[in-house]
PDB file of N, CA and C in Angstrom:
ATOM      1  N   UNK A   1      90.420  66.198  61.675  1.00  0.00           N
ATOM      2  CA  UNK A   1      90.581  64.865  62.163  1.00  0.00           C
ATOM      3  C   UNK A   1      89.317  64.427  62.877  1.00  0.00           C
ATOM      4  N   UNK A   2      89.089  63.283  62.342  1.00  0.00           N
ATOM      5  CA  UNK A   2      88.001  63.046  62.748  1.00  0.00           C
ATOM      6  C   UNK A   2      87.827  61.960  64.555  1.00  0.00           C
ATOM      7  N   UNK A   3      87.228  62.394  65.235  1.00  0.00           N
ATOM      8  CA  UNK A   3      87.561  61.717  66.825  1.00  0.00           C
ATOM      9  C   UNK A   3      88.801  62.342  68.158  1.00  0.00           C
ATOM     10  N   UNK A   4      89.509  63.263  67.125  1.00  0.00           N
ATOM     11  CA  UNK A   4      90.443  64.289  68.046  1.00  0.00           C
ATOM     12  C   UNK A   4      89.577  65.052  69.402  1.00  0.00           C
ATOM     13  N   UNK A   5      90.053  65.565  69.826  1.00  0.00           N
ATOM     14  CA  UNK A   5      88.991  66.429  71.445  1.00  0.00           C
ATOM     15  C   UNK A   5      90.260  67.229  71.017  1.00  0.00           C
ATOM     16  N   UNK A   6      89.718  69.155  71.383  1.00  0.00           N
ATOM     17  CA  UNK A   6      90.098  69.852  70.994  1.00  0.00           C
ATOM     18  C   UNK A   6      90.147  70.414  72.526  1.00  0.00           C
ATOM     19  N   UNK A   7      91.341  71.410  73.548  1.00  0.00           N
ATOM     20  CA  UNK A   7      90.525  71.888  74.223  1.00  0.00           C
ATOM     21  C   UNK A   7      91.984  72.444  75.151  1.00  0.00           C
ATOM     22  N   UNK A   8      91.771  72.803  76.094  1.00  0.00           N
ATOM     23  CA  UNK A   8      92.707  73.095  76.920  1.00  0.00           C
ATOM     24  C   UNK A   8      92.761  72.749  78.203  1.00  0.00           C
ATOM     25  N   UNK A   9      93.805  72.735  78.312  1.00  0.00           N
ATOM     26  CA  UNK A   9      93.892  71.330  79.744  1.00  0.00           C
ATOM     27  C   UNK A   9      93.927  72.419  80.843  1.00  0.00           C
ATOM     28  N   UNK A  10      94.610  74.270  80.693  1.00  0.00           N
ATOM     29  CA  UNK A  10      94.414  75.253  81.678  1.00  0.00           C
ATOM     30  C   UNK A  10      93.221  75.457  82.563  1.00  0.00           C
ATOM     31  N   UNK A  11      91.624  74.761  81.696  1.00  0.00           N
ATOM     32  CA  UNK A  11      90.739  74.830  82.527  1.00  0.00           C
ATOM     33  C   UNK A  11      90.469  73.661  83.560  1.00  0.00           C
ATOM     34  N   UNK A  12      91.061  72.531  83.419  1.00  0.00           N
ATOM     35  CA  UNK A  12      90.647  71.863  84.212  1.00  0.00           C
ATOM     36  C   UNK A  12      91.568  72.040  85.483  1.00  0.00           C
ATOM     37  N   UNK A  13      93.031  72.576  85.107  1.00  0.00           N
ATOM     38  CA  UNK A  13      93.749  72.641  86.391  1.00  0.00           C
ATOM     39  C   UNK A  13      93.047  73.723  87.102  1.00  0.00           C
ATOM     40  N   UNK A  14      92.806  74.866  86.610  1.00  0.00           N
ATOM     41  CA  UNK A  14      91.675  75.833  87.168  1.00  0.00           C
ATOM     42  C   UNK A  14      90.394  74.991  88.028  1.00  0.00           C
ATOM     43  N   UNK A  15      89.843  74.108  87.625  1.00  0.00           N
ATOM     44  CA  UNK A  15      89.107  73.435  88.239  1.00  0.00           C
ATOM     45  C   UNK A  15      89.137  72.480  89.417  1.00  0.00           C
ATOM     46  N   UNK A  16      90.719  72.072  89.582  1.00  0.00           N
ATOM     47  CA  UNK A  16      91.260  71.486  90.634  1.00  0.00           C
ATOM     48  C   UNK A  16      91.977  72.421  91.468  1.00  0.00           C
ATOM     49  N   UNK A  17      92.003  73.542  91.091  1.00  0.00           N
ATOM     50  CA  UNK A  17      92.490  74.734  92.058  1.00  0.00           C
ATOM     51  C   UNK A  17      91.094  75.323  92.522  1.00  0.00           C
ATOM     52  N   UNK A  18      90.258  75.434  92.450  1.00  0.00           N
ATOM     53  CA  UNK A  18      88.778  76.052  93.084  1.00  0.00           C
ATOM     54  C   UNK A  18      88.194  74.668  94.015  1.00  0.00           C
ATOM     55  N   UNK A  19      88.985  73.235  93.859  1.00  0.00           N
ATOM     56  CA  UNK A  19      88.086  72.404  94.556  1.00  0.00           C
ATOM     57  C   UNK A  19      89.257  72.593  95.833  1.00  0.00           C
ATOM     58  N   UNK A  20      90.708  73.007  95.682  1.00  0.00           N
ATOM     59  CA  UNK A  20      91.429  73.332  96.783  1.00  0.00           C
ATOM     60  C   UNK A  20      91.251  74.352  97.380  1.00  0.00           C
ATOM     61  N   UNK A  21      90.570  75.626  96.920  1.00  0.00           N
ATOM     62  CA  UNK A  21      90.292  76.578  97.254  1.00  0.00           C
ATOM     63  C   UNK A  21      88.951  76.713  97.913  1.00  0.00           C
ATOM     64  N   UNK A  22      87.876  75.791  97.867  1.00  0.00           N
ATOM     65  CA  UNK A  22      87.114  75.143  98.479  1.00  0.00           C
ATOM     66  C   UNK A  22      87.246  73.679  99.920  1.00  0.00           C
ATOM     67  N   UNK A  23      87.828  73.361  99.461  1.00  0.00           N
ATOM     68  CA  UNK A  23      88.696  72.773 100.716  1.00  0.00           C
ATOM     69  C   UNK A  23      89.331  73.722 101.649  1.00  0.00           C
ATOM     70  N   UNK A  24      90.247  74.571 101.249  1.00  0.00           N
ATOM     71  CA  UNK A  24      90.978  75.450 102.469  1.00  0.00           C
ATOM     72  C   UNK A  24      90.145  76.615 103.017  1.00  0.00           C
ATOM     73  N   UNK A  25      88.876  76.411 102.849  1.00  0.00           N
ATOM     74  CA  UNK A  25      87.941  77.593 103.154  1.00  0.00           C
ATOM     75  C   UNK A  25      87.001  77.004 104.032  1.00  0.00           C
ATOM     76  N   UNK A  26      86.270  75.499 104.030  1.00  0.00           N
ATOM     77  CA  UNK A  26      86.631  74.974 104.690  1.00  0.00           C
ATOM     78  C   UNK A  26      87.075  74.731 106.053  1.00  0.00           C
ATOM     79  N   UNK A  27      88.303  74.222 105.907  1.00  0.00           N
ATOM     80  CA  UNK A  27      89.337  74.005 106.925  1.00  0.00           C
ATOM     81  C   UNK A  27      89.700  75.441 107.543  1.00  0.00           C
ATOM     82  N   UNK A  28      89.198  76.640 107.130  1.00  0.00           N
ATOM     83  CA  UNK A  28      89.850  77.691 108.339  1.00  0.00           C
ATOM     84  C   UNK A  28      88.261  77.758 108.704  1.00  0.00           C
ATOM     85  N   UNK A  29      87.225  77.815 108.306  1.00  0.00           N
ATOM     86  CA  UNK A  29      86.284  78.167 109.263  1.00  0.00           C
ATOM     87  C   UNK A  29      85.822  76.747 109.647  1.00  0.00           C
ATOM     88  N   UNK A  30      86.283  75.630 110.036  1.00  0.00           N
ATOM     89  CA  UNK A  30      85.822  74.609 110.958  1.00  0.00           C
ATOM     90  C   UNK A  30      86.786  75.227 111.976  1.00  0.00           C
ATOM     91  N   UNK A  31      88.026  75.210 111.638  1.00  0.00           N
ATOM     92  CA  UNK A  31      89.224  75.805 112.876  1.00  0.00           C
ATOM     93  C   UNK A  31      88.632  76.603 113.458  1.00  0.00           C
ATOM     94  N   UNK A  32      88.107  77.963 113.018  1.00  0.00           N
ATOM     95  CA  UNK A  32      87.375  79.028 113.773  1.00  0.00           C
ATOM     96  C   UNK A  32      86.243  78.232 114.663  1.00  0.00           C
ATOM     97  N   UNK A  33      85.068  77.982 113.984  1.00  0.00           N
ATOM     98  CA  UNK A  33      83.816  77.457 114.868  1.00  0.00           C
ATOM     99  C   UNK A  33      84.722  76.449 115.938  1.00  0.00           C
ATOM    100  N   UNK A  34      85.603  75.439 115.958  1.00  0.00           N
ATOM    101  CA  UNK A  34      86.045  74.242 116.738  1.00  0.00           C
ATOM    102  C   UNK A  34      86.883  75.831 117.710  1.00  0.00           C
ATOM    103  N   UNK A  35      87.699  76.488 117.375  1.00  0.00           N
ATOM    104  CA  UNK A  35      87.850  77.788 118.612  1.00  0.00           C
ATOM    105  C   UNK A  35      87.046  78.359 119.129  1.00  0.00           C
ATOM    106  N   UNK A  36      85.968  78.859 118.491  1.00  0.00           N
ATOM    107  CA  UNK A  36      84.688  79.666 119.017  1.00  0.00           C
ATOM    108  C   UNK A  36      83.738  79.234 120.100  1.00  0.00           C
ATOM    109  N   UNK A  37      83.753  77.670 119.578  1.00  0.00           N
ATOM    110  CA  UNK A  37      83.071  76.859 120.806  1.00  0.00           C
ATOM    111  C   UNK A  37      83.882  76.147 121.992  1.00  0.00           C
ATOM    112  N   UNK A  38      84.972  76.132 121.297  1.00  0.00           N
ATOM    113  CA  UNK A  38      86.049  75.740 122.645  1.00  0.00           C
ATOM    114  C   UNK A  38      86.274  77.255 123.563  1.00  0.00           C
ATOM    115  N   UNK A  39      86.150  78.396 123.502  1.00  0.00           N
ATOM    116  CA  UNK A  39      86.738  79.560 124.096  1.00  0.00           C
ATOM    117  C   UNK A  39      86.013  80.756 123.544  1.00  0.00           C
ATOM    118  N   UNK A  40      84.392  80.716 123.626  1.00  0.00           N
ATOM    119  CA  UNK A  40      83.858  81.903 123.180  1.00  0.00           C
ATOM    120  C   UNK A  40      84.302  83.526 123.355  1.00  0.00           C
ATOM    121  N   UNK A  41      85.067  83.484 124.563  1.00  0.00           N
ATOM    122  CA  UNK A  41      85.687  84.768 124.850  1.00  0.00           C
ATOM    123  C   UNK A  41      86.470  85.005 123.372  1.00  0.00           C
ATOM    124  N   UNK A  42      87.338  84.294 122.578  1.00  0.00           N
ATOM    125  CA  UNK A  42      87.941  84.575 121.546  1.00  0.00           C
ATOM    126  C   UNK A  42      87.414  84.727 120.500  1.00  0.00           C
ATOM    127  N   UNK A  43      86.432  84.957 120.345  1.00  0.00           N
ATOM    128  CA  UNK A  43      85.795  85.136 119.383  1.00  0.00           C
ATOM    129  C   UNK A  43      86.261  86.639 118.969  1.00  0.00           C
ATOM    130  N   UNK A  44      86.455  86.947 119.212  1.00  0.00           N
ATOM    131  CA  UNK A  44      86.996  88.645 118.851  1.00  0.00           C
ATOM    132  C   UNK A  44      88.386  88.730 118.744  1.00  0.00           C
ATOM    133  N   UNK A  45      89.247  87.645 118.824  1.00  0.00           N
ATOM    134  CA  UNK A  45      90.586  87.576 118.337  1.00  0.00           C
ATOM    135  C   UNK A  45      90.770  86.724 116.903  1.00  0.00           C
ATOM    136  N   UNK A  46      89.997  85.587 117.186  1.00  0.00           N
ATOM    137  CA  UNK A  46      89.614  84.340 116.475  1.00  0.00           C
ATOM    138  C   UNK A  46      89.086  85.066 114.948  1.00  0.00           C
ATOM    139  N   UNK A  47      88.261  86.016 114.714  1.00  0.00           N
ATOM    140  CA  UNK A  47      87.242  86.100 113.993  1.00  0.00           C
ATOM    141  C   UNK A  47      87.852  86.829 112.571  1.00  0.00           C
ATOM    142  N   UNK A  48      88.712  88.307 112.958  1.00  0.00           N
ATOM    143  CA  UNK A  48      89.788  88.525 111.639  1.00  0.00           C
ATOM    144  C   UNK A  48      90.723  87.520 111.197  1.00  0.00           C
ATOM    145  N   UNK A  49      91.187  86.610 112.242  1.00  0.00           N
ATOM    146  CA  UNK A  49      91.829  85.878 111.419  1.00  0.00           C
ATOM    147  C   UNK A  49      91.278  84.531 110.190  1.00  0.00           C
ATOM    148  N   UNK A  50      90.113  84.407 110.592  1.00  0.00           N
ATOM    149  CA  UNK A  50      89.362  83.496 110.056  1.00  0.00           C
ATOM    150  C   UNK A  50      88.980  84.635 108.671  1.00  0.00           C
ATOM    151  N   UNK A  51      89.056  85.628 109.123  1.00  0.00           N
ATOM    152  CA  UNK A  51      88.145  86.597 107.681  1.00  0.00           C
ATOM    153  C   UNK A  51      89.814  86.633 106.465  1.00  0.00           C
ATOM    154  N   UNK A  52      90.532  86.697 107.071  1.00  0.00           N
ATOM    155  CA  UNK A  52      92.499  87.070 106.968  1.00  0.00           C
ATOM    156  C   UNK A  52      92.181  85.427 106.243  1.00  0.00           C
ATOM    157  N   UNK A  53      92.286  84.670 106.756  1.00  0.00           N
ATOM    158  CA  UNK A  53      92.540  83.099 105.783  1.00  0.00           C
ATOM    159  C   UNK A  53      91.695  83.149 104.719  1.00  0.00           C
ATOM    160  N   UNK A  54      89.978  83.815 104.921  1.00  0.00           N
ATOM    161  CA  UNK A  54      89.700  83.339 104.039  1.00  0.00           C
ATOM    162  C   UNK A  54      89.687  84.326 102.236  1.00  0.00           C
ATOM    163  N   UNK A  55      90.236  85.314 102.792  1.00  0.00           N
ATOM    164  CA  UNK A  55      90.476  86.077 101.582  1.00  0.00           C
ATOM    165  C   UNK A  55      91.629  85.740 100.683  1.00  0.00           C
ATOM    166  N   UNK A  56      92.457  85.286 101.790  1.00  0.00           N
ATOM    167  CA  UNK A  56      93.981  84.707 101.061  1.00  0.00           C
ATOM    168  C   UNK A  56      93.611  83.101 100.457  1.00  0.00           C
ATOM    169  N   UNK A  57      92.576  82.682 100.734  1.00  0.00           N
ATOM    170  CA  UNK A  57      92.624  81.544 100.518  1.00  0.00           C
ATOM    171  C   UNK A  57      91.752  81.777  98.987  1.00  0.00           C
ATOM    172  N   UNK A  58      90.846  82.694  99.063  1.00  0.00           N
ATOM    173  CA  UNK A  58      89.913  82.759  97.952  1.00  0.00           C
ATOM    174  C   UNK A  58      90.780  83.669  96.719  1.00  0.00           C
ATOM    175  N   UNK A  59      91.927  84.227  97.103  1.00  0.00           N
ATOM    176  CA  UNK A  59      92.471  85.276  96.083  1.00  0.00           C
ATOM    177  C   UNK A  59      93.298  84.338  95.464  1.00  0.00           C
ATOM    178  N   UNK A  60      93.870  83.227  96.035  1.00  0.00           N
ATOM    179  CA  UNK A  60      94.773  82.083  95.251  1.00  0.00           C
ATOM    180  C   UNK A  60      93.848  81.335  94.472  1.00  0.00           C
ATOM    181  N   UNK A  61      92.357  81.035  94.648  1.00  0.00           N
ATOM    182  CA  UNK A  61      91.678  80.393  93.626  1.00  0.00           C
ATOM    183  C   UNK A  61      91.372  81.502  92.362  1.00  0.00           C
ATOM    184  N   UNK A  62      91.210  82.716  92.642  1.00  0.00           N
ATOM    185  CA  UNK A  62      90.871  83.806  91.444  1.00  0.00           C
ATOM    186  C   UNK A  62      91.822  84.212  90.930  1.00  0.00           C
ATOM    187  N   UNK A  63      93.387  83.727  91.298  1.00  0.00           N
ATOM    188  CA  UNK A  63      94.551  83.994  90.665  1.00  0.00           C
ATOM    189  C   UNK A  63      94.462  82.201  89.709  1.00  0.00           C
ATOM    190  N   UNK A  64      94.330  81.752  90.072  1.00  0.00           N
ATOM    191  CA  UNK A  64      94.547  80.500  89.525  1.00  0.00           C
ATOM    192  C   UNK A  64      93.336  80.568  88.243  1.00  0.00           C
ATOM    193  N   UNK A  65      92.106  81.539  88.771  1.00  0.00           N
ATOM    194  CA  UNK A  65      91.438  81.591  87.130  1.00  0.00           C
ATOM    195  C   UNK A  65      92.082  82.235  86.325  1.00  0.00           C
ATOM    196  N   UNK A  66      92.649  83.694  86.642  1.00  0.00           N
ATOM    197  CA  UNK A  66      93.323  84.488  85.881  1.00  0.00           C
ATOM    198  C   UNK A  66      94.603  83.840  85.104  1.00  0.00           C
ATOM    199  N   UNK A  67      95.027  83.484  85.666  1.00  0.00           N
ATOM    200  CA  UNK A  67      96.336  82.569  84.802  1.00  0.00           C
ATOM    201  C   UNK A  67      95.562  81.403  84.270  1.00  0.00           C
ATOM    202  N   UNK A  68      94.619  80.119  84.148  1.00  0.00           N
ATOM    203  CA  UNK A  68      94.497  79.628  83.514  1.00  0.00           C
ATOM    204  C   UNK A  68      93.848  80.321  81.828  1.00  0.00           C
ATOM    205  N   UNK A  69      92.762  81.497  81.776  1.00  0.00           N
ATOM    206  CA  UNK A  69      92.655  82.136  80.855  1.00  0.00           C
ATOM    207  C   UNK A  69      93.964  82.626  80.127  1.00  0.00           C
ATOM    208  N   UNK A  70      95.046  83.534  81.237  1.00  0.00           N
ATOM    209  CA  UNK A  70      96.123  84.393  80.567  1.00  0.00           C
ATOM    210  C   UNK A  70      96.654  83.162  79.463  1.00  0.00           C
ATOM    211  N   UNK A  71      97.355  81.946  80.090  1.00  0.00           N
ATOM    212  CA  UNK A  71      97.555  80.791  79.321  1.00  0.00           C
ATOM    213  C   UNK A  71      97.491  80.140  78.763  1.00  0.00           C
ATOM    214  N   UNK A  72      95.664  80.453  78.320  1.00  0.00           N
ATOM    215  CA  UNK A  72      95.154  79.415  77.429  1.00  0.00           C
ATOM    216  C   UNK A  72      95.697  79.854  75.819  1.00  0.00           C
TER     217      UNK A  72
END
């Protein structure tokens, strides 16, 4: 057919899941720095949890690649 687009739509939702996964990465380390400078003493409570968000936040964008491939 001539003028058809061939393609899979799994990558682009993949692509709107890495710009959320970029957003929520983000939003936990402004939270951290806006704590760090409000209450430098916490910085040593503050600091795993900021490392804790951002792994969970980055393992939901590399799950979201893995399933858009598994699916395609």
């Amino acid at each position: 057919m001539e003028g058809s687009i061939n393609g899979s739509l799994n990558l682009i939702g993949y692509g709107l899941s890495a710009i959320g996964g970029g957003i929520g990465v983000g939003l936990v380390f402004a939270a951290y720095i806006n704590g760090v400078a409000r209450q430098p003493e916490a910085q040593r409570v503050l600091q795993p949890i900021a490392f804790l968000g951002l792994a969970l936040t980055e393992a939901l964008a590399i799950l979201g690649l893995v399933f858009a491939f598994v699916l395609e």
